[in-house]
PDB file of N, CA and C in Angstrom:
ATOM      1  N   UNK A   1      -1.630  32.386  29.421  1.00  0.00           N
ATOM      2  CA  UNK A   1      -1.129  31.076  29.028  1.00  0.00           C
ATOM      3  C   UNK A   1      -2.215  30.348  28.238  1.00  0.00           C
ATOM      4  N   UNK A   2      -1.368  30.072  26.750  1.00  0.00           N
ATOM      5  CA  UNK A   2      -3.075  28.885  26.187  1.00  0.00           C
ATOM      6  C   UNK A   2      -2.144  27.426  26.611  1.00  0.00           C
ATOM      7  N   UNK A   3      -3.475  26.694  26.020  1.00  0.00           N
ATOM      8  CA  UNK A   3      -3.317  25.276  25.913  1.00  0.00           C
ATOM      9  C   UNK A   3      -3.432  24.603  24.547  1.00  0.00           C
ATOM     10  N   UNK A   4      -2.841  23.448  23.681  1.00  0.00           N
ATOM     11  CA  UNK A   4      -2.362  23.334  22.888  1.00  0.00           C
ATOM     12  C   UNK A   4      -2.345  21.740  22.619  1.00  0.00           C
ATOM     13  N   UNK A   5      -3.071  20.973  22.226  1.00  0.00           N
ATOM     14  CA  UNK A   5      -2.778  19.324  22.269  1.00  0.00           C
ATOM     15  C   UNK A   5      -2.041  18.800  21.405  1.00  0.00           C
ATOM     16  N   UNK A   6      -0.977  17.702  21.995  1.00  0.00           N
ATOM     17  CA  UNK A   6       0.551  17.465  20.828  1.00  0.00           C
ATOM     18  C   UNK A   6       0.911  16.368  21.041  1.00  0.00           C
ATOM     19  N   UNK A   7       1.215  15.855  20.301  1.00  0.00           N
ATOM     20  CA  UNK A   7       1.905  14.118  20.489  1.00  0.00           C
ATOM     21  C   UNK A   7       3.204  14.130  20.782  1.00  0.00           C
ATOM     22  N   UNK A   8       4.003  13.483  21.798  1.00  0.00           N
ATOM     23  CA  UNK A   8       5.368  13.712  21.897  1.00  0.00           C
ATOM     24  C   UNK A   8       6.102  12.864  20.813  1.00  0.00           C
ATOM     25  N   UNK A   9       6.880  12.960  19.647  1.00  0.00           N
ATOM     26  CA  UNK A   9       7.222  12.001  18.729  1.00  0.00           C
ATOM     27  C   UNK A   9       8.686  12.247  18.877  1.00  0.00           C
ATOM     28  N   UNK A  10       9.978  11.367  19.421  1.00  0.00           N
ATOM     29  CA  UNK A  10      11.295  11.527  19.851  1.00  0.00           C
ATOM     30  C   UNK A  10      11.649  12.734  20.774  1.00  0.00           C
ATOM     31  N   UNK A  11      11.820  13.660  20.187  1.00  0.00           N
ATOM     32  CA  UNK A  11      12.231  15.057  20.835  1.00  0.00           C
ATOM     33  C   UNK A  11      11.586  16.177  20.369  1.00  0.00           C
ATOM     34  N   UNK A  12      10.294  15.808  19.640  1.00  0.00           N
ATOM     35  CA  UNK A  12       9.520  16.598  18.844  1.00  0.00           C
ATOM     36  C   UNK A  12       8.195  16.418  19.367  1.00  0.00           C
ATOM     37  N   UNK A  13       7.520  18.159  19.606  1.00  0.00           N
ATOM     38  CA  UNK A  13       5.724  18.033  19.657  1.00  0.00           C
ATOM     39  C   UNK A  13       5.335  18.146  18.240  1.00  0.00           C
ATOM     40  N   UNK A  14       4.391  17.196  17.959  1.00  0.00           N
ATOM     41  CA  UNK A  14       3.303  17.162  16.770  1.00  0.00           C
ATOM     42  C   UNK A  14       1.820  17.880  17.622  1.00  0.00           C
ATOM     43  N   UNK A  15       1.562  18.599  16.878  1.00  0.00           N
ATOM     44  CA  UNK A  15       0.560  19.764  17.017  1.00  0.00           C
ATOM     45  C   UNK A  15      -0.681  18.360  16.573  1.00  0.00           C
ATOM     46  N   UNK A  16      -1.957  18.074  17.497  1.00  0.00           N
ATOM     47  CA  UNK A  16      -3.308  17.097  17.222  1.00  0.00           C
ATOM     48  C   UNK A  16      -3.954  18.188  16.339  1.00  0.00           C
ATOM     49  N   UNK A  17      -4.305  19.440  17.155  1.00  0.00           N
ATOM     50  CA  UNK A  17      -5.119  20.618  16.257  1.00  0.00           C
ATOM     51  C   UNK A  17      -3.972  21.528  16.254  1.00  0.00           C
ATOM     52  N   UNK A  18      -5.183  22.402  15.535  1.00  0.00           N
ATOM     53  CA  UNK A  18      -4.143  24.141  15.346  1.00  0.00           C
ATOM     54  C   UNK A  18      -3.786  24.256  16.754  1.00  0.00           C
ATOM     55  N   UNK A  19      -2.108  24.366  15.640  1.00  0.00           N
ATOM     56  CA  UNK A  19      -1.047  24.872  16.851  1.00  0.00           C
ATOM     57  C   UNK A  19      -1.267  25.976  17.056  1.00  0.00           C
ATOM     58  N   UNK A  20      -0.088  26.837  18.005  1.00  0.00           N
ATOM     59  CA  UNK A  20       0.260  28.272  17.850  1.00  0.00           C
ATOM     60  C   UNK A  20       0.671  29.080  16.872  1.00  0.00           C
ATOM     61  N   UNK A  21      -0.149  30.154  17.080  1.00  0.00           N
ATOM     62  CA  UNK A  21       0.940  31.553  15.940  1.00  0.00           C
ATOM     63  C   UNK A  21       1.187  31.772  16.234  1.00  0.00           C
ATOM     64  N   UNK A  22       2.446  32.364  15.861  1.00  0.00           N
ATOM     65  CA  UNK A  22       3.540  33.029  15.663  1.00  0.00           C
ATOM     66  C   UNK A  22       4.604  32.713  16.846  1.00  0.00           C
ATOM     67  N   UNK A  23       4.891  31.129  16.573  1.00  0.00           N
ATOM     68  CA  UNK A  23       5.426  30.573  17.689  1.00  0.00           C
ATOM     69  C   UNK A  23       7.572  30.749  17.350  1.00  0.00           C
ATOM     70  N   UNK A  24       7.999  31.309  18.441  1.00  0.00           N
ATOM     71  CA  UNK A  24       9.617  32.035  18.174  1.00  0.00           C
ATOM     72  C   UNK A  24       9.884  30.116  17.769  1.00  0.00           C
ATOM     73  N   UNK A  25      10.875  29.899  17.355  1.00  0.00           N
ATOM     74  CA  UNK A  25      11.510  28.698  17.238  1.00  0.00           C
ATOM     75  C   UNK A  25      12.392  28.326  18.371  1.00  0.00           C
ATOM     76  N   UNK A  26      12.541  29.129  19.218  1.00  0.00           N
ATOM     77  CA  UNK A  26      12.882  28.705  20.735  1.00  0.00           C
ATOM     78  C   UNK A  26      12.718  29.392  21.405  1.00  0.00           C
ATOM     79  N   UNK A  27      11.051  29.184  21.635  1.00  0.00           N
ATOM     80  CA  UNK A  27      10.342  29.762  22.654  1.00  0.00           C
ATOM     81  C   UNK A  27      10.336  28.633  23.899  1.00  0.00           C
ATOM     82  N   UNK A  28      10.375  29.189  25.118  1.00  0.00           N
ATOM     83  CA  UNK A  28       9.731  28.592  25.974  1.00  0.00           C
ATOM     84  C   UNK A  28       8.961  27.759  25.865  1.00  0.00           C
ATOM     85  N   UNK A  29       8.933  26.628  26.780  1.00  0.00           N
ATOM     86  CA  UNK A  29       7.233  25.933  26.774  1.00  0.00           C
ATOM     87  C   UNK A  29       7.522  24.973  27.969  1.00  0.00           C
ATOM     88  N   UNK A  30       6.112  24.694  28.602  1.00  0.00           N
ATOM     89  CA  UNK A  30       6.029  23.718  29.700  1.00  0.00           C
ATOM     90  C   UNK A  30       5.148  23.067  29.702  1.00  0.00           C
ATOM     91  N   UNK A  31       5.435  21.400  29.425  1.00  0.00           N
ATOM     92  CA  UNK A  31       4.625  20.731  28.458  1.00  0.00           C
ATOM     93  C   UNK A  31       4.480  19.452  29.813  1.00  0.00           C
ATOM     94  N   UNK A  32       3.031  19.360  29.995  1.00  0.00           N
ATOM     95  CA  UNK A  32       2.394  18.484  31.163  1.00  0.00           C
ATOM     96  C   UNK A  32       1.889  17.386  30.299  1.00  0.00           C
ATOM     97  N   UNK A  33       2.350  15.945  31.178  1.00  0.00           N
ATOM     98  CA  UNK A  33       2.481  14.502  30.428  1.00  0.00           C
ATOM     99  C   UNK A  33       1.314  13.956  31.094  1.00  0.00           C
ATOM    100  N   UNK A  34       0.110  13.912  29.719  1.00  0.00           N
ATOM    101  CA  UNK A  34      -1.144  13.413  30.725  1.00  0.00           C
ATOM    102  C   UNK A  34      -1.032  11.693  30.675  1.00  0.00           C
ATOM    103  N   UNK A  35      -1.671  11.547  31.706  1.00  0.00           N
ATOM    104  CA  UNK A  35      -1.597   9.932  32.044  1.00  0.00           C
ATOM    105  C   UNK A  35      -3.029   9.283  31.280  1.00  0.00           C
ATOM    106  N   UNK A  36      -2.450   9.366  30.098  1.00  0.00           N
ATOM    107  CA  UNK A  36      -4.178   8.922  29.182  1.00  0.00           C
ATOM    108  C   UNK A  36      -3.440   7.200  28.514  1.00  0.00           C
ATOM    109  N   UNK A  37      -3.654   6.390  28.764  1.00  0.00           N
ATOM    110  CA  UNK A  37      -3.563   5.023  28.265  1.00  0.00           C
ATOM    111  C   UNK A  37      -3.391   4.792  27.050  1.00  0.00           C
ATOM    112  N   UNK A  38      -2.539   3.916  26.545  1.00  0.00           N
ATOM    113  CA  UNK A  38      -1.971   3.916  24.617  1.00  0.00           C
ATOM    114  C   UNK A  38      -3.441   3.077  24.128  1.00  0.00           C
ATOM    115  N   UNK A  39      -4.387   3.920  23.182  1.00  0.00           N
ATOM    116  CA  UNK A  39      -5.617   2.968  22.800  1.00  0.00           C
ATOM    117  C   UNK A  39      -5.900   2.157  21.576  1.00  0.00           C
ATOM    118  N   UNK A  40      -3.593   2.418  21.083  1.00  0.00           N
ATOM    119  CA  UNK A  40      -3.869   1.749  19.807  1.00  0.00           C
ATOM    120  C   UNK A  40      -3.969   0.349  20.302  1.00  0.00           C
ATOM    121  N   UNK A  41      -3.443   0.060  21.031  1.00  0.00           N
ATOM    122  CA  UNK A  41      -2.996  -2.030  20.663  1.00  0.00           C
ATOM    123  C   UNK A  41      -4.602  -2.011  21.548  1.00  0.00           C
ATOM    124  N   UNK A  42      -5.447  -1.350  22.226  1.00  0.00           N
ATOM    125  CA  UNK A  42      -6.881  -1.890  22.462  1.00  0.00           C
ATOM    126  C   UNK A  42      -7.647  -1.454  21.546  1.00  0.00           C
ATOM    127  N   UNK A  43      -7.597  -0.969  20.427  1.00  0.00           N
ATOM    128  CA  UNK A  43      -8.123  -0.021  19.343  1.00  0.00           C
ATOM    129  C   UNK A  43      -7.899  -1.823  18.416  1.00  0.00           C
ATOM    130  N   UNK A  44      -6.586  -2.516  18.292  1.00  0.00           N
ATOM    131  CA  UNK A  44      -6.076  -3.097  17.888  1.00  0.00           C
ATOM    132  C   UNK A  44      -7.046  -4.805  18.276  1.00  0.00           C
ATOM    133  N   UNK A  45      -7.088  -4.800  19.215  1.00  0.00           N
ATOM    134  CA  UNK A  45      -7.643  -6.088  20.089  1.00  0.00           C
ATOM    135  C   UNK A  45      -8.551  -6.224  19.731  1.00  0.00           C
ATOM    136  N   UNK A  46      -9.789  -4.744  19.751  1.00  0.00           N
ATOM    137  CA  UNK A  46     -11.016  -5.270  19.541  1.00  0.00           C
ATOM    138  C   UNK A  46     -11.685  -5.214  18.152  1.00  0.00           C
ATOM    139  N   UNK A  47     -10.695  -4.957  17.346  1.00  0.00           N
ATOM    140  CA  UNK A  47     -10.456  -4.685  15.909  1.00  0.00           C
ATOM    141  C   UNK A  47     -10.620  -6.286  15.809  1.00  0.00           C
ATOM    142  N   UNK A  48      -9.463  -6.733  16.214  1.00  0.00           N
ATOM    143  CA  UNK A  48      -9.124  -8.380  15.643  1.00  0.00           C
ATOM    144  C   UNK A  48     -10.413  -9.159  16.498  1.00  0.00           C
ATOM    145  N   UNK A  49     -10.775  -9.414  17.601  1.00  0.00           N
ATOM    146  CA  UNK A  49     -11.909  -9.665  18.213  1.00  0.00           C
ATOM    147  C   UNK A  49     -13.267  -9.865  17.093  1.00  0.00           C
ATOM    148  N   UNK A  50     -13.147  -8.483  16.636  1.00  0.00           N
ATOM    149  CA  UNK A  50     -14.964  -8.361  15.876  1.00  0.00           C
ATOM    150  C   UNK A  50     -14.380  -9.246  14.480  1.00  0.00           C
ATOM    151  N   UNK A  51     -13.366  -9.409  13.997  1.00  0.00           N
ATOM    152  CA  UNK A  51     -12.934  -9.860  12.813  1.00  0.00           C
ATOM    153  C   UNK A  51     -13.411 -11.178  12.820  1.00  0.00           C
ATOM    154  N   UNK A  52     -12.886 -12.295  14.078  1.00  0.00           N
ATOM    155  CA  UNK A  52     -12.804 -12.814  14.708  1.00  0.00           C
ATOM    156  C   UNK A  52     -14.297 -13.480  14.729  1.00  0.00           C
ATOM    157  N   UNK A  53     -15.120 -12.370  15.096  1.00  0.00           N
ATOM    158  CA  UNK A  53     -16.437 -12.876  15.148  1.00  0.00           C
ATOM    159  C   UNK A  53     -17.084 -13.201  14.045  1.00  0.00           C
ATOM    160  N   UNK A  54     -16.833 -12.252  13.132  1.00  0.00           N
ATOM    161  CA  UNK A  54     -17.287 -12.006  11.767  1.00  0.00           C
ATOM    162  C   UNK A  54     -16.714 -13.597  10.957  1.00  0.00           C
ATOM    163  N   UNK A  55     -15.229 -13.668  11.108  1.00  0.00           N
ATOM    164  CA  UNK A  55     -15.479 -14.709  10.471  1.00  0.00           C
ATOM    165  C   UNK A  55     -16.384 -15.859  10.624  1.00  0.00           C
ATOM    166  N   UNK A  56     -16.294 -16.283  12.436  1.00  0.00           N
ATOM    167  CA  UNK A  56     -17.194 -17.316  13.047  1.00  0.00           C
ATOM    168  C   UNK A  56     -18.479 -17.397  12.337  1.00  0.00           C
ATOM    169  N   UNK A  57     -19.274 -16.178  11.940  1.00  0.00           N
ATOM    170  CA  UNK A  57     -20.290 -16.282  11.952  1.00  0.00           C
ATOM    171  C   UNK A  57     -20.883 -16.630  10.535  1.00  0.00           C
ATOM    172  N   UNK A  58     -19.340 -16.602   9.498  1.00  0.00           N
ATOM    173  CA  UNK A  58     -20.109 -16.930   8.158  1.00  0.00           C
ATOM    174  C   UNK A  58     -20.902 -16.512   7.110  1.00  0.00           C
ATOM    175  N   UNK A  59     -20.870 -14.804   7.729  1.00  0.00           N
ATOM    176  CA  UNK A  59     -21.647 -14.004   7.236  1.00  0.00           C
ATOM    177  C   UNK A  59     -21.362 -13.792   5.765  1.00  0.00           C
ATOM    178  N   UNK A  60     -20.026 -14.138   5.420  1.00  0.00           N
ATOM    179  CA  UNK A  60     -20.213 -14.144   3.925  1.00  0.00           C
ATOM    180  C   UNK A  60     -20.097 -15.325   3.118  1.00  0.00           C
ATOM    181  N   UNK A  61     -20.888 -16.705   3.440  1.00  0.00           N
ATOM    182  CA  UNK A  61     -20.777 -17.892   3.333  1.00  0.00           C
ATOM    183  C   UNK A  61     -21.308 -17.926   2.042  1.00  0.00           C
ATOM    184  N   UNK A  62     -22.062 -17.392   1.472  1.00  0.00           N
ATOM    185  CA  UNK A  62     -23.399 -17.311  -0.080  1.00  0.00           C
ATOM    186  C   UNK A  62     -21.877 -16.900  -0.909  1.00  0.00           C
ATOM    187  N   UNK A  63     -21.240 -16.252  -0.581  1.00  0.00           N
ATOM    188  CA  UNK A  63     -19.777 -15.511  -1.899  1.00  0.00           C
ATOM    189  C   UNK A  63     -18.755 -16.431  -2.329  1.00  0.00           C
ATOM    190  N   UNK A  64     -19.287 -17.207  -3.535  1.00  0.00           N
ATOM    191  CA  UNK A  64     -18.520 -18.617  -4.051  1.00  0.00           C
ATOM    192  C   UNK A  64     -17.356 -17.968  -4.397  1.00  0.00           C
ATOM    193  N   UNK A  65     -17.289 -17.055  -5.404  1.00  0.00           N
ATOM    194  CA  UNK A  65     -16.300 -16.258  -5.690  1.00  0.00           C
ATOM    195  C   UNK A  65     -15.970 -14.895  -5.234  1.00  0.00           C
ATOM    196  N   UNK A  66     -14.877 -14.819  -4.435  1.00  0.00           N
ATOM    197  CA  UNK A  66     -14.995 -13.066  -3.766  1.00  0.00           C
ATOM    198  C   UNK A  66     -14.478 -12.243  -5.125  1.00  0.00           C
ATOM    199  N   UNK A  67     -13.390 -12.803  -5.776  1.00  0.00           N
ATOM    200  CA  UNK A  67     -13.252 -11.587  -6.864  1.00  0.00           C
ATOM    201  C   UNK A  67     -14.381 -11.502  -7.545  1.00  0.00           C
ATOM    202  N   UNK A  68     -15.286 -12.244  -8.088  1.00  0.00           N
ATOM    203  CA  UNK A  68     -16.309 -11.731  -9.499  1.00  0.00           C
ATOM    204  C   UNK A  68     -17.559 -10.953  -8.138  1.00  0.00           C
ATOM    205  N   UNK A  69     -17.450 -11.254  -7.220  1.00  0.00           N
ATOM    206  CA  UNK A  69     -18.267 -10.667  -6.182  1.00  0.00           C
ATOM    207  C   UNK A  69     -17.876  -9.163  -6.279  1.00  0.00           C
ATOM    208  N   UNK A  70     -16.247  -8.901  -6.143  1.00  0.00           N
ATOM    209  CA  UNK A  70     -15.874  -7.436  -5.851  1.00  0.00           C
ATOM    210  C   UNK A  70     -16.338  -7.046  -7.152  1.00  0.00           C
ATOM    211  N   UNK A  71     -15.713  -7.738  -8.628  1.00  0.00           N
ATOM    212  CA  UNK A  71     -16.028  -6.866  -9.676  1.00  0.00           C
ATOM    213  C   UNK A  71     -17.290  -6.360  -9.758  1.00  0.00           C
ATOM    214  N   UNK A  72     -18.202  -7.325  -9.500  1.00  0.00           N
ATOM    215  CA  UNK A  72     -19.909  -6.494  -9.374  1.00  0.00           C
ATOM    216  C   UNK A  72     -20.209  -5.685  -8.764  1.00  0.00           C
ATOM    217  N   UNK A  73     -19.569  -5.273  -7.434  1.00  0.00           N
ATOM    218  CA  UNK A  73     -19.885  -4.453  -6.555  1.00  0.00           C
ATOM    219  C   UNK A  73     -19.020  -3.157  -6.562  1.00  0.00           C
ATOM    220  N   UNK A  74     -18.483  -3.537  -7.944  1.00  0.00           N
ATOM    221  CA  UNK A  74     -17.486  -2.187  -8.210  1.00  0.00           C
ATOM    222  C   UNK A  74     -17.929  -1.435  -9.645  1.00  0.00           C
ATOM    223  N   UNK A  75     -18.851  -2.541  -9.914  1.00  0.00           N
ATOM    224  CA  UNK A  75     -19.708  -1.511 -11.716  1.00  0.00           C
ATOM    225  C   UNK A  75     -20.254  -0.498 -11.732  1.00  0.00           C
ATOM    226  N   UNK A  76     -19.956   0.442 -12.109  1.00  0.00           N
ATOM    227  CA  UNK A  76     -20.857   1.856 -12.684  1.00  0.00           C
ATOM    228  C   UNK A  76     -22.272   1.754 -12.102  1.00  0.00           C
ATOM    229  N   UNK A  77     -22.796   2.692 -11.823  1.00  0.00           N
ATOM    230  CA  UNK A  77     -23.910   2.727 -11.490  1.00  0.00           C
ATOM    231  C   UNK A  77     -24.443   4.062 -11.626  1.00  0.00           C
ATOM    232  N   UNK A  78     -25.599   4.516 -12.601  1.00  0.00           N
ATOM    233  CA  UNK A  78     -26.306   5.727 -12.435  1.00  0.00           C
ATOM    234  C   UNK A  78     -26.382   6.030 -11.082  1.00  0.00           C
ATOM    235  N   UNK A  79     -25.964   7.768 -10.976  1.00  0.00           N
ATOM    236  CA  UNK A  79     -26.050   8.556  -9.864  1.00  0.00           C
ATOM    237  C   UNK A  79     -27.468   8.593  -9.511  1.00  0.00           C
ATOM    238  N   UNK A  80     -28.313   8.948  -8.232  1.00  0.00           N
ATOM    239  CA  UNK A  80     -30.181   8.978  -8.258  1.00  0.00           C
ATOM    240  C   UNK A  80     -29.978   9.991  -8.741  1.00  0.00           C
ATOM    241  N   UNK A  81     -31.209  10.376  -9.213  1.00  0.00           N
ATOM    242  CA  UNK A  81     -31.591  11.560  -9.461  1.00  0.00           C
ATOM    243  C   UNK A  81     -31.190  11.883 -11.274  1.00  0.00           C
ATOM    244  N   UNK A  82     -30.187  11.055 -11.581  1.00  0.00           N
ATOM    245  CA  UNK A  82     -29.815  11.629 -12.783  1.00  0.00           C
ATOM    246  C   UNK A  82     -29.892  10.853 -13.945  1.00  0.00           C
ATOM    247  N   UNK A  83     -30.225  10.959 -15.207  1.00  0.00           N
ATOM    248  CA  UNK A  83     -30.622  10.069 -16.220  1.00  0.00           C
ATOM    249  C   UNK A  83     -29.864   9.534 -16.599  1.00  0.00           C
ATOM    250  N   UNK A  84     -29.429   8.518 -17.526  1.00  0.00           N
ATOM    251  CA  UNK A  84     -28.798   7.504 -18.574  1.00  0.00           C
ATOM    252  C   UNK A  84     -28.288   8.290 -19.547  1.00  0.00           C
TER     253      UNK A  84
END
């Protein structure tokens, strides 16, 4: 017997890694429901949390303009190592 990690999605396993070969299309299977906690909406929380902080803190208070900010930080730039 192997083991196999899969997301249950409606009535369907989604394979996390490599699935099985040469799996029949109605093969057998006995599929154990681990009790692991959903870590998007806390994945989610502390996402918005640090945002949260970040804004508080003003860290980008000096950026009068954010677009002419992005355009600069989006100009061409020689690769190191390589000439003009």
């Amino acid at each position: 017997m192997e083991t196999y990690r899969a997301i249950l999605k409606g009535n369907r396993l989604e394979w996390t890694d490599t699935g099985p070969v040469d799996l029949k299309p109605d093969q057998p299977v006995e599929v154990t429901i681990l009790d692991e906690p959903d870590q998007t909406a806390d994945r989610r929380k502390r996402m918005a949390e640090a945002l949260e902080k970040l804004a508080a803190s003003d860290a980008f208070s000096e950026i009068s303009d954010p677009v002419e900010w992005q355009r600069e930080i989006r100009k061409d730039r020689p690769l190191p190592g390589r000439e003009v």
